[in-house]
C-alpha atoms as a PDB file:
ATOM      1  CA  UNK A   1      41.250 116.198  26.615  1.00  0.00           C
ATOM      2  CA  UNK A   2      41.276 112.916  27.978  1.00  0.00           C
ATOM      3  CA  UNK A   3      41.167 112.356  31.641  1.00  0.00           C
ATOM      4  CA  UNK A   4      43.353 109.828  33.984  1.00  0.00           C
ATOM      5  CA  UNK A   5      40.046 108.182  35.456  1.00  0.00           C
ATOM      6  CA  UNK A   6      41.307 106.088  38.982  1.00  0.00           C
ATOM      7  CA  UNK A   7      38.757 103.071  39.505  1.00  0.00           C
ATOM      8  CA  UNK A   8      37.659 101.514  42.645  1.00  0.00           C
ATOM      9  CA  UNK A   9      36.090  98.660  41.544  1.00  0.00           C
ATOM     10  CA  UNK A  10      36.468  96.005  38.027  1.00  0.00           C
ATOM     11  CA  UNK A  11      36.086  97.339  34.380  1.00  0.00           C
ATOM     12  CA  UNK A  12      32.735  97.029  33.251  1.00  0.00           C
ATOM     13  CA  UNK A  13      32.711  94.618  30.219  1.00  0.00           C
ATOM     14  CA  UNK A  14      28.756  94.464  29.610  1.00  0.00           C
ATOM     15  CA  UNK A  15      28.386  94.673  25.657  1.00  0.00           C
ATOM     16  CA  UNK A  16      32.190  93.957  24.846  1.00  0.00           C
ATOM     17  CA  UNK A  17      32.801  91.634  22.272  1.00  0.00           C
ATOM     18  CA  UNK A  18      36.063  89.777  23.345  1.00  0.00           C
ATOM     19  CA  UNK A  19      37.731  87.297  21.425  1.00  0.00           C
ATOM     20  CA  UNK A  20      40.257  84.426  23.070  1.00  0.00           C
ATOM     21  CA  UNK A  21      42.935  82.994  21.326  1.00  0.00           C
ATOM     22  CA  UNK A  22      44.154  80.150  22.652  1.00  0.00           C
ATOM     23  CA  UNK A  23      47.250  77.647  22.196  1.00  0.00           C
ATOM     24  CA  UNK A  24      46.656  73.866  22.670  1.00  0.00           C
ATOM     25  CA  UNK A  25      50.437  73.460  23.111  1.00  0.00           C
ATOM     26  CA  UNK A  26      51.060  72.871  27.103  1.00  0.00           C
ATOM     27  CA  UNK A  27      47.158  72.598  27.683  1.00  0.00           C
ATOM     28  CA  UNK A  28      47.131  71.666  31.053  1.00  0.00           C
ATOM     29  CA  UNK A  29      48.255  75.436  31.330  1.00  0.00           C
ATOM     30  CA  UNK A  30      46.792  77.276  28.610  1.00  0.00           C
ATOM     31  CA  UNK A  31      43.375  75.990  29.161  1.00  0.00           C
ATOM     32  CA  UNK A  32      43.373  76.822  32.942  1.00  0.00           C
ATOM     33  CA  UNK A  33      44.541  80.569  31.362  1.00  0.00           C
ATOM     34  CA  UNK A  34      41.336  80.029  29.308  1.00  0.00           C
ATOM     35  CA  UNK A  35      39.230  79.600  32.234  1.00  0.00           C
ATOM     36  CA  UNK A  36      40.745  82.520  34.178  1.00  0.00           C
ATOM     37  CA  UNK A  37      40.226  84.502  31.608  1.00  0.00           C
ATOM     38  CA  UNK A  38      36.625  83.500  30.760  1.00  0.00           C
ATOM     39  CA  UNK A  39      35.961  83.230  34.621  1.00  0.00           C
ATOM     40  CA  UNK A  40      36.850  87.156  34.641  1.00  0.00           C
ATOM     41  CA  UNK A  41      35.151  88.409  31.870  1.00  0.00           C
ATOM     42  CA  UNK A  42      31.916  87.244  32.913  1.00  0.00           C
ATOM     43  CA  UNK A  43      32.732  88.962  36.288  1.00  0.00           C
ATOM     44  CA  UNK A  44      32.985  91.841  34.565  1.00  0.00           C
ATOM     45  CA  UNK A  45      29.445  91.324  32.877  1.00  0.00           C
ATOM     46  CA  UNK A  46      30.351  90.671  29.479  1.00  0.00           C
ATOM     47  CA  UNK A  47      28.166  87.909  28.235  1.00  0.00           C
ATOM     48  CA  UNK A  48      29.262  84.342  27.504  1.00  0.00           C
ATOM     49  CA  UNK A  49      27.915  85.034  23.928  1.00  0.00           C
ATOM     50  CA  UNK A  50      30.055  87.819  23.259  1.00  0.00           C
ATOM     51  CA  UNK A  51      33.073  85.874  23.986  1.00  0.00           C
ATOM     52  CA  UNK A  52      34.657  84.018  21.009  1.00  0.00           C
ATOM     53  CA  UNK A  53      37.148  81.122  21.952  1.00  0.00           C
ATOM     54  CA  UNK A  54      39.355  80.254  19.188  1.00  0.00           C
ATOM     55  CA  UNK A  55      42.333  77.364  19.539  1.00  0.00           C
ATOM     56  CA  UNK A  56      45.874  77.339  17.820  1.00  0.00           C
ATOM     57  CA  UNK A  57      48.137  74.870  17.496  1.00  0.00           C
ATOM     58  CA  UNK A  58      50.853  76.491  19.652  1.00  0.00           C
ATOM     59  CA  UNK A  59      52.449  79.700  20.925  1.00  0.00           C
ATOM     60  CA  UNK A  60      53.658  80.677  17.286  1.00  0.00           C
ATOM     61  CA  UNK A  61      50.179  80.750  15.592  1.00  0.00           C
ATOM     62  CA  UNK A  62      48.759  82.698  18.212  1.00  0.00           C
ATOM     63  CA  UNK A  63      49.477  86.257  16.598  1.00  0.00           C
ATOM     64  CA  UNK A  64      48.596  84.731  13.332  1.00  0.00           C
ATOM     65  CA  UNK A  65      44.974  83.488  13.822  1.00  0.00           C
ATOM     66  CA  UNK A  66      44.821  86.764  15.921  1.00  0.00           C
ATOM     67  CA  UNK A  67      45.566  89.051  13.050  1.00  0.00           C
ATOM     68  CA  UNK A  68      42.421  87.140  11.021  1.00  0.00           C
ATOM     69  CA  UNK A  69      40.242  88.154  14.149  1.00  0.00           C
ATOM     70  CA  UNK A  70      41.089  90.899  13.809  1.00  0.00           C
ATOM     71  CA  UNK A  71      40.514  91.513  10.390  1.00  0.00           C
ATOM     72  CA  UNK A  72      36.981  91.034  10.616  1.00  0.00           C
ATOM     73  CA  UNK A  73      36.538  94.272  12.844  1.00  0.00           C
ATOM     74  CA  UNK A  74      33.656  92.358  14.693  1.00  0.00           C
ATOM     75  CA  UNK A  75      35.584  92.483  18.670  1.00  0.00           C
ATOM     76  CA  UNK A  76      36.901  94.731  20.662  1.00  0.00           C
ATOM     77  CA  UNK A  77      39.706  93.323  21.875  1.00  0.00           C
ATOM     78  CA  UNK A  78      41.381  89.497  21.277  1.00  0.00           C
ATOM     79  CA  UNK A  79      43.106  87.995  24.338  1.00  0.00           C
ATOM     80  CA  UNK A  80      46.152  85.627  23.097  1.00  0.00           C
ATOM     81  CA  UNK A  81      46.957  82.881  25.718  1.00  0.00           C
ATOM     82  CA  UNK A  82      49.886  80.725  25.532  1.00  0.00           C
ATOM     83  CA  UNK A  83      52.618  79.360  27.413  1.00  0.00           C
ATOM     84  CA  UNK A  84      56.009  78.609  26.499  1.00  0.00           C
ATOM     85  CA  UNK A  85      58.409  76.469  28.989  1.00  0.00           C
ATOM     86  CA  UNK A  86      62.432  76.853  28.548  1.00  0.00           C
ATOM     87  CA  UNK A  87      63.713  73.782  27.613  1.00  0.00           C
ATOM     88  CA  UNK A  88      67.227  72.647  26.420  1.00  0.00           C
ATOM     89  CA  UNK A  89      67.731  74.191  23.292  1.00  0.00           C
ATOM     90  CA  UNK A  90      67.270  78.250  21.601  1.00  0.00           C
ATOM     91  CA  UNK A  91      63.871  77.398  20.886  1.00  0.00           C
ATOM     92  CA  UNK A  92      62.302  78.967  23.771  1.00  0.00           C
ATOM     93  CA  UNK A  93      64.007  82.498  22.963  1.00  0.00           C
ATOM     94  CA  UNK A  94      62.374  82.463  18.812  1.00  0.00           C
ATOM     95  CA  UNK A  95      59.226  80.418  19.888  1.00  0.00           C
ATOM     96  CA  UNK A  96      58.371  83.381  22.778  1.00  0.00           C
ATOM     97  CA  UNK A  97      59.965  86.652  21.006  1.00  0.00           C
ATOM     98  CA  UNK A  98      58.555  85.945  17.843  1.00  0.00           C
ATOM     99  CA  UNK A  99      55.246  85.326  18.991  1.00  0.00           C
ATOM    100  CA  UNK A 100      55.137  88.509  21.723  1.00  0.00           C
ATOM    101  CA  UNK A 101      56.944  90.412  18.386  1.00  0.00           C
ATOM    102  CA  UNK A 102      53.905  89.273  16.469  1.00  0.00           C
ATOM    103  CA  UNK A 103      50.957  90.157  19.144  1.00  0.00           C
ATOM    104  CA  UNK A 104      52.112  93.752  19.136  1.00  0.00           C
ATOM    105  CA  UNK A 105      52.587  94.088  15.772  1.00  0.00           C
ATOM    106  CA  UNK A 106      48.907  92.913  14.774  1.00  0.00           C
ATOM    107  CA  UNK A 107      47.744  95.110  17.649  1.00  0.00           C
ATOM    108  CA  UNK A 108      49.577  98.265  16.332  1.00  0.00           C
ATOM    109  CA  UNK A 109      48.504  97.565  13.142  1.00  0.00           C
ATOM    110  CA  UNK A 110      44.562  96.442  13.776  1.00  0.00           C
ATOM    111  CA  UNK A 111      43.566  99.270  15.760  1.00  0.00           C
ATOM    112  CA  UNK A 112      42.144  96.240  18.008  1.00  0.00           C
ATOM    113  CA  UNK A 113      43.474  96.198  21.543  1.00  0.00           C
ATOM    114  CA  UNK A 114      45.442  93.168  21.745  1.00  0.00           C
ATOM    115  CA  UNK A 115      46.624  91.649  24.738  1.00  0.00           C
ATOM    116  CA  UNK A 116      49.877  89.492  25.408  1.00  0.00           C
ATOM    117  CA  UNK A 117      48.563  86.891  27.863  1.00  0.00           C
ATOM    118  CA  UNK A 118      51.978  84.394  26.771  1.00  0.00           C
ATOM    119  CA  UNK A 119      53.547  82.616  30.164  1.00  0.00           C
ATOM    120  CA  UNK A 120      57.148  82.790  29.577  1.00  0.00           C
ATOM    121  CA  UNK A 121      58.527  80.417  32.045  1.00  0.00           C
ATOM    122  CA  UNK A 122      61.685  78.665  33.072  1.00  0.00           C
ATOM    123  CA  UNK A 123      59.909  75.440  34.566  1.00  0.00           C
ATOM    124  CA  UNK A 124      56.480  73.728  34.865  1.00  0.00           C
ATOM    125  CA  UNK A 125      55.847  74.272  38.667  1.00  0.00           C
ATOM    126  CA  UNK A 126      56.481  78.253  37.599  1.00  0.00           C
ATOM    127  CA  UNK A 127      53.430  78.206  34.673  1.00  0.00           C
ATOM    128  CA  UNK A 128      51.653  76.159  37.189  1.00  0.00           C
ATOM    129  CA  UNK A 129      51.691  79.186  39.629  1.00  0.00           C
ATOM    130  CA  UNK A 130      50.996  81.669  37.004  1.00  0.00           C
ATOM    131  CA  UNK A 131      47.786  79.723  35.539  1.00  0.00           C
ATOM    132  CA  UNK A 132      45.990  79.051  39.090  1.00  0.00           C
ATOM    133  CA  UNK A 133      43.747  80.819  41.713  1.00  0.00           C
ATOM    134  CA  UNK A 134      44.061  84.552  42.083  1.00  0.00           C
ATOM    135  CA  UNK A 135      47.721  84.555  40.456  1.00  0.00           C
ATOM    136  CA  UNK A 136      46.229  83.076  37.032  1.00  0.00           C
ATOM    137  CA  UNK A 137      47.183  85.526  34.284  1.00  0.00           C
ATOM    138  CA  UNK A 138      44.576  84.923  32.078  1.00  0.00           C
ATOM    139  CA  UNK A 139      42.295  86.677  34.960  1.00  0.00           C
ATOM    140  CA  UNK A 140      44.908  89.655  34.543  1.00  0.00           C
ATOM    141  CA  UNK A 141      44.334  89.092  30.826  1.00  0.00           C
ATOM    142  CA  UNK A 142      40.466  89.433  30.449  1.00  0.00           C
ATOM    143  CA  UNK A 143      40.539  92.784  33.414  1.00  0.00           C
ATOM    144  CA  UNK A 144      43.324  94.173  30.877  1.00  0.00           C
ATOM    145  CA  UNK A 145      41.496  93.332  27.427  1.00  0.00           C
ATOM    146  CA  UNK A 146      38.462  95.198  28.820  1.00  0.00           C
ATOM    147  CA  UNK A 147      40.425  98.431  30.120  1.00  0.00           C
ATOM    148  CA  UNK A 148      41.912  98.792  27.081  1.00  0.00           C
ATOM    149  CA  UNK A 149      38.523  98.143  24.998  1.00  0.00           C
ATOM    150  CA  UNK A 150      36.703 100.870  27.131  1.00  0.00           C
ATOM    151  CA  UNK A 151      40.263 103.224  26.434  1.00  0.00           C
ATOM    152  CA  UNK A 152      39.928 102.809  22.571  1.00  0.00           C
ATOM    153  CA  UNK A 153      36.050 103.582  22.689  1.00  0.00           C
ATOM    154  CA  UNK A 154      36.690 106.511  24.618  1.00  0.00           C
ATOM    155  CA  UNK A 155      39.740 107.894  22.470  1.00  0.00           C
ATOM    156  CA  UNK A 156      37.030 107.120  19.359  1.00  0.00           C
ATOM    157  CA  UNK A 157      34.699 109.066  20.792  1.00  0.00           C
ATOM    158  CA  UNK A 158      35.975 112.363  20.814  1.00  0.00           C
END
């Protein structure tokens, strides 16, 4: 039986193999996701070698290039970082379901954890707050791709 475990301190990411997807589509934000992100998982001791940083065109390819990550079966868990701003037309609603849609899918389907790190945002000053200093999401990203890596090992091993 598995046990509800409370911690009192960071997930322990020493020997994780993460991977990052990343979209180059409103870099200023993404990137500064990125660095969150890679900023916490070395917190957490995983090592900067084990951490694979791969870049996509925009929000849309992110569960795409994930799913080939995956694939290999050589991670244990792929972070997908994106950000997708509300702008004057629909394309905001397809753009961001379709690609959340499309990170659970490949995650139910892998067997990989992965994790939806995608800003959905109604203005730039809002993914500006989301993507800096102790409120940057990719941070909440990288502590949730290595919870959920330790989980599956755990469920694997019994």
């Amino acid at each position: 039986m598995l046990r509800n475990i409370r911690r009192t301190k960071g997930p322990d990411g020493k020997g994780l193999k993460i991977a990052i997807v990343v979209s180059r589509f409103n870099s200023d934000i993404t990137f500064r996701l990125l660095e969150g992100a890679k900023s916490e998982l070395r917190n957490c001791r995983t090592s900067e070698k084990d951490i694979l940083v791969l870049e996509v065109p925009g929000a849309f390819e992110l569960p795409q290039a994930a799913l080939q990550v995956a694939n290999c079966k050589k991670v244990d868990a792929i972070i997908c970082l994106g950000a997708v701003i509300r702008g004057e037309t629909p394309h905001f609603e397809y753009v961001s379901a379709e690609s959340a849609r499309g990170i659970m899918e490949t995650g139910l389907r892998s067997g990989i954890p992965l994790i939806l790190g995608l800003l959905t945002v109604n203005n730039l000053r809002q993914a500006k707050a989301r993507s800096g200093g102790k409120r940057n999401k990719g941070r909440e990203a990288a502590l949730a791709a290595i919870e959920m890596a330790i989980l599956y090992r755990q469920v694997r091993k019994r």
